[in-house]
C-alpha atoms as a PDB file:
ATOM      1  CA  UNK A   1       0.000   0.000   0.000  1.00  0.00           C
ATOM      2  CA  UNK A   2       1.477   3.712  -0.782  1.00  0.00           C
ATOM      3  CA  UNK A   3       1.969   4.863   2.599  1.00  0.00           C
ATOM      4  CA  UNK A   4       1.232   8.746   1.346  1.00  0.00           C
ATOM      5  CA  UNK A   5      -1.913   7.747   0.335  1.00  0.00           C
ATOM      6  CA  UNK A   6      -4.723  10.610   1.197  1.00  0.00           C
ATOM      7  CA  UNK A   7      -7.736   9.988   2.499  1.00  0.00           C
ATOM      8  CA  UNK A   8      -9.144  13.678   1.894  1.00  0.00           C
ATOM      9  CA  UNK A   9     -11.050  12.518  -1.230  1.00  0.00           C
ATOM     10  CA  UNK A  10     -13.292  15.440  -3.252  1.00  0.00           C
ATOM     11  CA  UNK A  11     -14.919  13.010  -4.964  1.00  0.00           C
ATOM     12  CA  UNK A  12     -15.200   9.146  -5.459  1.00  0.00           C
ATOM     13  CA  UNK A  13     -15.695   7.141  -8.521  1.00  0.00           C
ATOM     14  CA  UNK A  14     -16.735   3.442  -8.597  1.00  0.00           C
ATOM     15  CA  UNK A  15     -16.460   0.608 -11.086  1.00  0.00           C
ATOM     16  CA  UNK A  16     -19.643  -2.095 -10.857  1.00  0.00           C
ATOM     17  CA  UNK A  17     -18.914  -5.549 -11.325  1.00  0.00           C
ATOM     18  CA  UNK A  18     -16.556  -7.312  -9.041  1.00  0.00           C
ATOM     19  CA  UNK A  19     -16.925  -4.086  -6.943  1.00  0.00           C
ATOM     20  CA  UNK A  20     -19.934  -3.286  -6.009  1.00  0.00           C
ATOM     21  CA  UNK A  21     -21.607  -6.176  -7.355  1.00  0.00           C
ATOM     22  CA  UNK A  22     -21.053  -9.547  -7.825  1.00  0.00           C
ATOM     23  CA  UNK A  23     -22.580 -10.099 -11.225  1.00  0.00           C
ATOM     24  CA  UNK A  24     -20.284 -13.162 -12.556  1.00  0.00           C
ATOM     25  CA  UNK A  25     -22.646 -16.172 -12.444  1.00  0.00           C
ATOM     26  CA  UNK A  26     -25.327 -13.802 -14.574  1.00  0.00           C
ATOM     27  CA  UNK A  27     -22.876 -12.401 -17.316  1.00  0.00           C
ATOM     28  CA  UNK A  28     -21.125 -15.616 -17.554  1.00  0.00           C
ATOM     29  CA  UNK A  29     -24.328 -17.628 -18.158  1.00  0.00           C
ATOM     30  CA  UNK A  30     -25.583 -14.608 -20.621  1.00  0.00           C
ATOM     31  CA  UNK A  31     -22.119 -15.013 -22.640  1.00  0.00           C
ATOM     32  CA  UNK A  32     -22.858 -18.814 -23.003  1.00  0.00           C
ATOM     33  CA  UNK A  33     -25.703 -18.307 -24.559  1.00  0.00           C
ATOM     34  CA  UNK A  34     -24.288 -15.714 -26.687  1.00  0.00           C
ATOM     35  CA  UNK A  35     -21.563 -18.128 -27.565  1.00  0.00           C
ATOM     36  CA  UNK A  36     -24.544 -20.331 -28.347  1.00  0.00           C
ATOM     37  CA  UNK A  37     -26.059 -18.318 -30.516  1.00  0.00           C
ATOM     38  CA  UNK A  38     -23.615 -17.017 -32.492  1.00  0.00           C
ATOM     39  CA  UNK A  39     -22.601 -21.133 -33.248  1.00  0.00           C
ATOM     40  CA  UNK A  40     -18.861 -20.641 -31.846  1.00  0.00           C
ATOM     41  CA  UNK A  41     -17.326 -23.208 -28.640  1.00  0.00           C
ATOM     42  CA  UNK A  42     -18.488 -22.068 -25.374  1.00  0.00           C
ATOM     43  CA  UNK A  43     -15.776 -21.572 -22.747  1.00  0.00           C
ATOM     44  CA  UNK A  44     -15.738 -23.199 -19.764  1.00  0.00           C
ATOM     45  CA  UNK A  45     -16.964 -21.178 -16.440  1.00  0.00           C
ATOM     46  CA  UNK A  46     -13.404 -20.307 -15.561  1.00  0.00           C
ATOM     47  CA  UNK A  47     -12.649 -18.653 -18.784  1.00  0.00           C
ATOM     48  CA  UNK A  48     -15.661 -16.727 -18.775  1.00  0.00           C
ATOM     49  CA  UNK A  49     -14.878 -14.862 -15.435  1.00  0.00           C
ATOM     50  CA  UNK A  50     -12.184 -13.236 -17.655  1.00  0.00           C
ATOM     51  CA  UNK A  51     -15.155 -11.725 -19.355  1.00  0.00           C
ATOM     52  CA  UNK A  52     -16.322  -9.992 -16.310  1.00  0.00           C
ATOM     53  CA  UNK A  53     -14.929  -6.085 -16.130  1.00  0.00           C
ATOM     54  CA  UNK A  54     -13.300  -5.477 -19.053  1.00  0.00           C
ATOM     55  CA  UNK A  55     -14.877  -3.385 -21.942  1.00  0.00           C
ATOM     56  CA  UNK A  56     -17.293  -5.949 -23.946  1.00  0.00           C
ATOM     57  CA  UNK A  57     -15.428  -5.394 -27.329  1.00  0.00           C
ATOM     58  CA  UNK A  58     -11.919  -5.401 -26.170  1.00  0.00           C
ATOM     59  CA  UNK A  59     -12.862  -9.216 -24.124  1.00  0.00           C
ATOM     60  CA  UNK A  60     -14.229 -10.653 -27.065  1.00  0.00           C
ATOM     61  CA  UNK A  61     -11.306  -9.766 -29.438  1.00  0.00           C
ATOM     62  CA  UNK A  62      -8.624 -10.329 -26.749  1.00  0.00           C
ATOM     63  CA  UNK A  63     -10.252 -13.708 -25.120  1.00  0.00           C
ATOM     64  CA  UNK A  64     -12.625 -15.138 -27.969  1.00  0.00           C
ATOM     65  CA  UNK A  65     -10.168 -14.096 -30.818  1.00  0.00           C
ATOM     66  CA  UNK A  66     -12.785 -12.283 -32.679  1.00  0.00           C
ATOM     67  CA  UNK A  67     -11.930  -9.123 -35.484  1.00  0.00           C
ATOM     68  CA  UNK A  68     -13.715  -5.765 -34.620  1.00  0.00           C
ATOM     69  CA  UNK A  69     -16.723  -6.588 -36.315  1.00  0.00           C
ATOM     70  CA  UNK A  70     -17.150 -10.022 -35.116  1.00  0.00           C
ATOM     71  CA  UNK A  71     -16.821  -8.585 -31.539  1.00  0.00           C
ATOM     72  CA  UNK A  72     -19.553  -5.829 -32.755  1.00  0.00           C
ATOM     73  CA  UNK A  73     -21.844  -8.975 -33.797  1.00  0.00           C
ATOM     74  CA  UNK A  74     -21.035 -10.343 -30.497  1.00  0.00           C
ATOM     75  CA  UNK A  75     -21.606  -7.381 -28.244  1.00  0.00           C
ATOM     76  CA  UNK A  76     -25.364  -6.883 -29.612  1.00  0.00           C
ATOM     77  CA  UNK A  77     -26.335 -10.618 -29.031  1.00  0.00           C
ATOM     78  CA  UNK A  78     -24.733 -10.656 -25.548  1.00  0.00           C
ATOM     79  CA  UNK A  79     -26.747  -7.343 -24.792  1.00  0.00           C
ATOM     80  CA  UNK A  80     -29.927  -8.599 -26.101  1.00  0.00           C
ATOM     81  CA  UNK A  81     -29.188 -11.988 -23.570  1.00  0.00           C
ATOM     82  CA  UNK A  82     -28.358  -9.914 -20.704  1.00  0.00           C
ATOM     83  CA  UNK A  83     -31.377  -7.624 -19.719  1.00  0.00           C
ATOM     84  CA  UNK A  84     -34.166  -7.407 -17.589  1.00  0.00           C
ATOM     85  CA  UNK A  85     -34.533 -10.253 -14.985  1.00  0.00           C
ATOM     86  CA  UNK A  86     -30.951 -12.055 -16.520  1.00  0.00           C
ATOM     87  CA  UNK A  87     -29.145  -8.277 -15.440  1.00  0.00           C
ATOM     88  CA  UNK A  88     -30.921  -8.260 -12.452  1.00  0.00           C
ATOM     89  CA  UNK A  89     -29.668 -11.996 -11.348  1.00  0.00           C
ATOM     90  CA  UNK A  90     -26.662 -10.670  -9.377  1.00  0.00           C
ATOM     91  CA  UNK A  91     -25.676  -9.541  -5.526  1.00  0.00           C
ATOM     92  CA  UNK A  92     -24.264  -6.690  -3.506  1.00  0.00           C
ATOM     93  CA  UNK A  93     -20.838  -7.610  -1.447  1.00  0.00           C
ATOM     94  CA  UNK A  94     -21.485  -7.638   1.971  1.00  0.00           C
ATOM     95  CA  UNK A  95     -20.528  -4.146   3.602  1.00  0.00           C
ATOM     96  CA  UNK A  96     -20.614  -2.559   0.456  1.00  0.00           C
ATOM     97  CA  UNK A  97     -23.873  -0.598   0.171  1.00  0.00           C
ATOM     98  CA  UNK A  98     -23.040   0.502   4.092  1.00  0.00           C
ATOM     99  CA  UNK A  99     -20.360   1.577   2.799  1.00  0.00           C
ATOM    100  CA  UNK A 100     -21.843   3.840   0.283  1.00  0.00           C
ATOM    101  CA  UNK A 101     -24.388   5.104   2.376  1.00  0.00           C
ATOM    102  CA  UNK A 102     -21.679   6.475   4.711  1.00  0.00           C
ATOM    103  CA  UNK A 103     -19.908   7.992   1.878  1.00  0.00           C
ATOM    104  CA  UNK A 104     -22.597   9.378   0.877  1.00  0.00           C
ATOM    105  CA  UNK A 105     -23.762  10.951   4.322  1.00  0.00           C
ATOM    106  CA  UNK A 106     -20.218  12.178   4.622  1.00  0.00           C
ATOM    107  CA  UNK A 107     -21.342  14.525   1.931  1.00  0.00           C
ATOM    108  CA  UNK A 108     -18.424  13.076  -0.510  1.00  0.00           C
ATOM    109  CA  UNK A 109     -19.948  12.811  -4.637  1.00  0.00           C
ATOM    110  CA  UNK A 110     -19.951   9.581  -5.666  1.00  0.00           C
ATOM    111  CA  UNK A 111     -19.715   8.765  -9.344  1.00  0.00           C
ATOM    112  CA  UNK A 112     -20.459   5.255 -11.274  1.00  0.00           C
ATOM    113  CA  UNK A 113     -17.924   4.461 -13.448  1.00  0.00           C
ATOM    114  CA  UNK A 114     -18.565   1.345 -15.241  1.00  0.00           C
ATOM    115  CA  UNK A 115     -17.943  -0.585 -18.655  1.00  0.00           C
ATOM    116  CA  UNK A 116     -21.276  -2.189 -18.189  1.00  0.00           C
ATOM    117  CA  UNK A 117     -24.046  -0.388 -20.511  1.00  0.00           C
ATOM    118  CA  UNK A 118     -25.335   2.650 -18.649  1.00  0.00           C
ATOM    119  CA  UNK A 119     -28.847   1.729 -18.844  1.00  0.00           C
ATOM    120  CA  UNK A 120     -28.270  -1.604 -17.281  1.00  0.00           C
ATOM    121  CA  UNK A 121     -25.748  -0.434 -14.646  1.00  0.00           C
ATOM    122  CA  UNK A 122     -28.567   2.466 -13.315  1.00  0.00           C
ATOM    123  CA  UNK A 123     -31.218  -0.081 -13.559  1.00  0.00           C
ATOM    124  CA  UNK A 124     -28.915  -2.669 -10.852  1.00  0.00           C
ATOM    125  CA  UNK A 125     -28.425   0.172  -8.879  1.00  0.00           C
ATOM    126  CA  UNK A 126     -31.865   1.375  -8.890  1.00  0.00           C
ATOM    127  CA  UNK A 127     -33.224  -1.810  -8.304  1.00  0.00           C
ATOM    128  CA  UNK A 128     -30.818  -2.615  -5.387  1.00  0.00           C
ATOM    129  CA  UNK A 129     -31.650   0.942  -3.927  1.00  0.00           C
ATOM    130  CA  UNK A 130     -28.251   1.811  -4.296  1.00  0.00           C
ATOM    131  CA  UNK A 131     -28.729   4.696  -7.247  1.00  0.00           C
ATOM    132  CA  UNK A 132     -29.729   6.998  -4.456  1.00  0.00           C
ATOM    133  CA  UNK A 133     -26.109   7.575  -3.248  1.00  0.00           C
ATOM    134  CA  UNK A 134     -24.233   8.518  -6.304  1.00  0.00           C
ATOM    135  CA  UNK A 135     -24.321  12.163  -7.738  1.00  0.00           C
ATOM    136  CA  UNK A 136     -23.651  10.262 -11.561  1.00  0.00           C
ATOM    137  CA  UNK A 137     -23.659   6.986 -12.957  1.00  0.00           C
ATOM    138  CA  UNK A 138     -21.675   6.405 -16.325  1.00  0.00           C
ATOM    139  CA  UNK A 139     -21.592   3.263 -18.365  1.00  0.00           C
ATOM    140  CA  UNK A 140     -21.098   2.763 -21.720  1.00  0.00           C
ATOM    141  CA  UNK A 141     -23.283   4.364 -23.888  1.00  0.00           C
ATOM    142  CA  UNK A 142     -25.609   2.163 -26.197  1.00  0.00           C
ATOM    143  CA  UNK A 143     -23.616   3.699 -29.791  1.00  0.00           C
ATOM    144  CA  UNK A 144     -20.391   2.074 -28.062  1.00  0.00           C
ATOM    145  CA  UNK A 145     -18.567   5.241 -28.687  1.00  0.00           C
ATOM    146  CA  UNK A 146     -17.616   5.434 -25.478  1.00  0.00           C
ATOM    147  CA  UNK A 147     -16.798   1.957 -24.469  1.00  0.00           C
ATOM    148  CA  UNK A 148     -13.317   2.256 -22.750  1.00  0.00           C
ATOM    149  CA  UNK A 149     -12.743   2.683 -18.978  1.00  0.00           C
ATOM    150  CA  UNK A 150     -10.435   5.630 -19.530  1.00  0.00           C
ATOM    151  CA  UNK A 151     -13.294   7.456 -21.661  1.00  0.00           C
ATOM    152  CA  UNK A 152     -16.009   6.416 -19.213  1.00  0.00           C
ATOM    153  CA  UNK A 153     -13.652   7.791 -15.978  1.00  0.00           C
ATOM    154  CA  UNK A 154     -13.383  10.823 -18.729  1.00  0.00           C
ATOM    155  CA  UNK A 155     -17.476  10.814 -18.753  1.00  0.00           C
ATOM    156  CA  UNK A 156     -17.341  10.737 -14.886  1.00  0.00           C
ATOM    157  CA  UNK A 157     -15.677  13.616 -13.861  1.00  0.00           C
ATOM    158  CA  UNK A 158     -17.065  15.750 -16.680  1.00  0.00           C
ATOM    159  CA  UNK A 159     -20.187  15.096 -15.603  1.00  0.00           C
ATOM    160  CA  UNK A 160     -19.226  15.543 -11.192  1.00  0.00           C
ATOM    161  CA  UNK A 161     -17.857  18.757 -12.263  1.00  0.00           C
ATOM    162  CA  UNK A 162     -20.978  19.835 -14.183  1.00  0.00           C
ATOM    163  CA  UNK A 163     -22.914  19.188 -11.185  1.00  0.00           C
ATOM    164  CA  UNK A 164     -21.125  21.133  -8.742  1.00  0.00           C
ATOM    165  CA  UNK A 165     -18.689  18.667  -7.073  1.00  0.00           C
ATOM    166  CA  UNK A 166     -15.342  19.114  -6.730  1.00  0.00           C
ATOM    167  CA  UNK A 167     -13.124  17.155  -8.772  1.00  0.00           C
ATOM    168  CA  UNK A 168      -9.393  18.514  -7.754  1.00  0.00           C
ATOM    169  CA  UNK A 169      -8.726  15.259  -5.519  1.00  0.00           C
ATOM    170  CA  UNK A 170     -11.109  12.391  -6.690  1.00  0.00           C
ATOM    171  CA  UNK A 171      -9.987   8.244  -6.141  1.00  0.00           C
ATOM    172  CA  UNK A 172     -11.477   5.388  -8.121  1.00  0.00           C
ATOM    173  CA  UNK A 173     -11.739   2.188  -6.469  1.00  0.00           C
ATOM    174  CA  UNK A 174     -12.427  -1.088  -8.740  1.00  0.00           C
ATOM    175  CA  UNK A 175     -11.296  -4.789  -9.012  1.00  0.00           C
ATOM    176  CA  UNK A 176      -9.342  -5.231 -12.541  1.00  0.00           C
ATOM    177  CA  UNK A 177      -6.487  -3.413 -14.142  1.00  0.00           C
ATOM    178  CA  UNK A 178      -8.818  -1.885 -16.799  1.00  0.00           C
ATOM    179  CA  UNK A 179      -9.815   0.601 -13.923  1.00  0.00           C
ATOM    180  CA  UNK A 180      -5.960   1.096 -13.211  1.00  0.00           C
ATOM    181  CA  UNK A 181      -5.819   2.189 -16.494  1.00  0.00           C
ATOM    182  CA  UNK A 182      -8.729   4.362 -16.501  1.00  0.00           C
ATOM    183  CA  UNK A 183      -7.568   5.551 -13.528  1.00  0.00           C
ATOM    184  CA  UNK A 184      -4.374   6.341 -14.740  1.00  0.00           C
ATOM    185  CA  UNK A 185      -5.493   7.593 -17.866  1.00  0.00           C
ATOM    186  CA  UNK A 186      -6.889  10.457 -16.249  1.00  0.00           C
ATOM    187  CA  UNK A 187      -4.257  10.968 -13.402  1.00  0.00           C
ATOM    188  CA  UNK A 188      -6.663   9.520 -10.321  1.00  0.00           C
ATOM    189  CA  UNK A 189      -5.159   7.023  -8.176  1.00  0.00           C
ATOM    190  CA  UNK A 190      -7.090   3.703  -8.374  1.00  0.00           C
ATOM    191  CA  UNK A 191      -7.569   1.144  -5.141  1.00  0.00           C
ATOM    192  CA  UNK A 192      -8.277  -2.515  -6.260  1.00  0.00           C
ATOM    193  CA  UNK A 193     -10.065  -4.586  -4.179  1.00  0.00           C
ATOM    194  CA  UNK A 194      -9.558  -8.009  -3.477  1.00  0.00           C
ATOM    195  CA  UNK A 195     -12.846  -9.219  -3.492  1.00  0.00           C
ATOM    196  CA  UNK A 196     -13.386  -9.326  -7.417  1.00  0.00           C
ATOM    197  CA  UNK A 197     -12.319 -10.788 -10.282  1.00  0.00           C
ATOM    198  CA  UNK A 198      -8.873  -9.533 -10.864  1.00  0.00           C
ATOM    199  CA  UNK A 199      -5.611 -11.404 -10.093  1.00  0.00           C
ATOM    200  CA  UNK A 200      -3.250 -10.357  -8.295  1.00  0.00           C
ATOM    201  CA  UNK A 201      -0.727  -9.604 -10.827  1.00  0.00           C
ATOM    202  CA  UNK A 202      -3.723  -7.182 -12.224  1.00  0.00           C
ATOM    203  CA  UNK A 203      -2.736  -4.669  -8.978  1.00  0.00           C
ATOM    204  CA  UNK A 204       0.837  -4.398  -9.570  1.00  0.00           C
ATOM    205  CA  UNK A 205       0.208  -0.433 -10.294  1.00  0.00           C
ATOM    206  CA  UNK A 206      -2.955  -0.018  -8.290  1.00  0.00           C
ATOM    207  CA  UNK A 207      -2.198   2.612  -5.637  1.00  0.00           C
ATOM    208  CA  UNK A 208      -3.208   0.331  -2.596  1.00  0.00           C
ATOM    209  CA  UNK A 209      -4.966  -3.101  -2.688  1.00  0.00           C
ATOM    210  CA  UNK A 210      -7.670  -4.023   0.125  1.00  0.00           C
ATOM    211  CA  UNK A 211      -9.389  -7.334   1.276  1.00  0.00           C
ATOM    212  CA  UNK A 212     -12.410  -5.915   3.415  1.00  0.00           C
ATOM    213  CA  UNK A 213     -15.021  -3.150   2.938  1.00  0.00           C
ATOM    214  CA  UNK A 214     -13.432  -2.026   6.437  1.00  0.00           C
ATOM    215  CA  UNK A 215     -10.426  -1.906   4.976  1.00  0.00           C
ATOM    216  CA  UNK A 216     -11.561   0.369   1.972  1.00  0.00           C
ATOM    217  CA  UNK A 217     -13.790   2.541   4.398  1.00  0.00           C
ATOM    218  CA  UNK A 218     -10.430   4.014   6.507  1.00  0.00           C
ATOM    219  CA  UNK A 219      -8.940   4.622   3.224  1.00  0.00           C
ATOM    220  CA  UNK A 220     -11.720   6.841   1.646  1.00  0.00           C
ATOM    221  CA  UNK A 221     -13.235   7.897   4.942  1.00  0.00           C
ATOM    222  CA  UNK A 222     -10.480   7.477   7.807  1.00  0.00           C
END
């Protein structure tokens, strides 16, 4: 952990899956049947999980092999098989949305910042009651032009500061490296937590790693 690490934070952004939520067992089964459907091999469980976080388009060409366009294909069937009820099939961590309410009452902005599709990342939140606490919520947007993390983190802050918060000293916390680079794209220091899908080696330039929700409330609240 960086030992000068603040914990005065002006704002705080959060990635979704892995997170916040854990969503693997319902985008894992929605990318089987997309696998399905498009008539290609379906990966086993394990190799789906590396699905979970990164951008949609960027997975399928890195982890299925597929050209842009195939991975285009690919991200509309996948989207049409993950909505609704099969979105909604997923959990909050434990200590998580306490954790956001105290944020929240601490009068910090909070910011979604997710590679999910917006739509379906505000309707998880709303459903879960959790939409409440954040100032924003950014996803990627349905014309996939903005589909990276670092664009999305862009989105974020853009939208914090048009709302009035202050965006000098904001933090993002998430679970994979894509929001390390996000993070870094956009000079914010990223925390990784340990209860998600990453790997360790996925932290290696993560500002500080944590295990517990505890753990991650002293850094962002003291």
């Amino acid at each position: 952990m960086n030992p000068t690490l603040t914990r005065t934070w002006s704002a705080i952004l959060f990635d979704l899956d892995g997170t916040i939520t854990d969503s693997a067992p319902a985008i894992t089964s929605s990318l089987a049947r997309t696998f399905a459907l498009l008539g290609r091999p379906v990966p086993s469980d394990h190799d789906l999980l590396a699905y979970v976080g990164p951008p949609l388009h960027s997975a399928f060409q890195e982890y299925a092999g597929m050209t842009v366009e195939a991975a285009a294909e690919a991200a509309v069937v996948y989207r049409s098989e993950y909505r609704g009820a099969a979105a909604l099939d997923t959990a909050i961590y434990p200590g998580v949305s306490g954790l956001l309410e105290r944020i929240h009452e601490a009068g910090i902005p909070l910011a979604l910042a997710t590679s999910k599709p917006e739509l379906t990342a505000i309707d998880i939140l709303t459903h879960f009651d959790l939409a409440r606490f954040f100032t924003v919520m950014v996803g990627a947007s349905a014309d996939d032009s903005r589909a990276t993390k670092a664009d999305i983190v862009t989105e974020a802050l853009r939208r914090l500061s048009e709302n009035g918060a202050d965006v000098s000293t904001p933090v993002l916390v998430g679970d994979r490296h894509h929001d390390v680079d996000g993070a870094t794209a956009n000079n914010l220091p990223a925390i990784l937590v340990e209860w998600g899908y990453g790997s360790p080696a996925e932290a290696t330039d993560a500002t500080a790693i944590v295990h517990s929700t505890d753990m991650l409330g002293k850094l962002l609240l003291g």
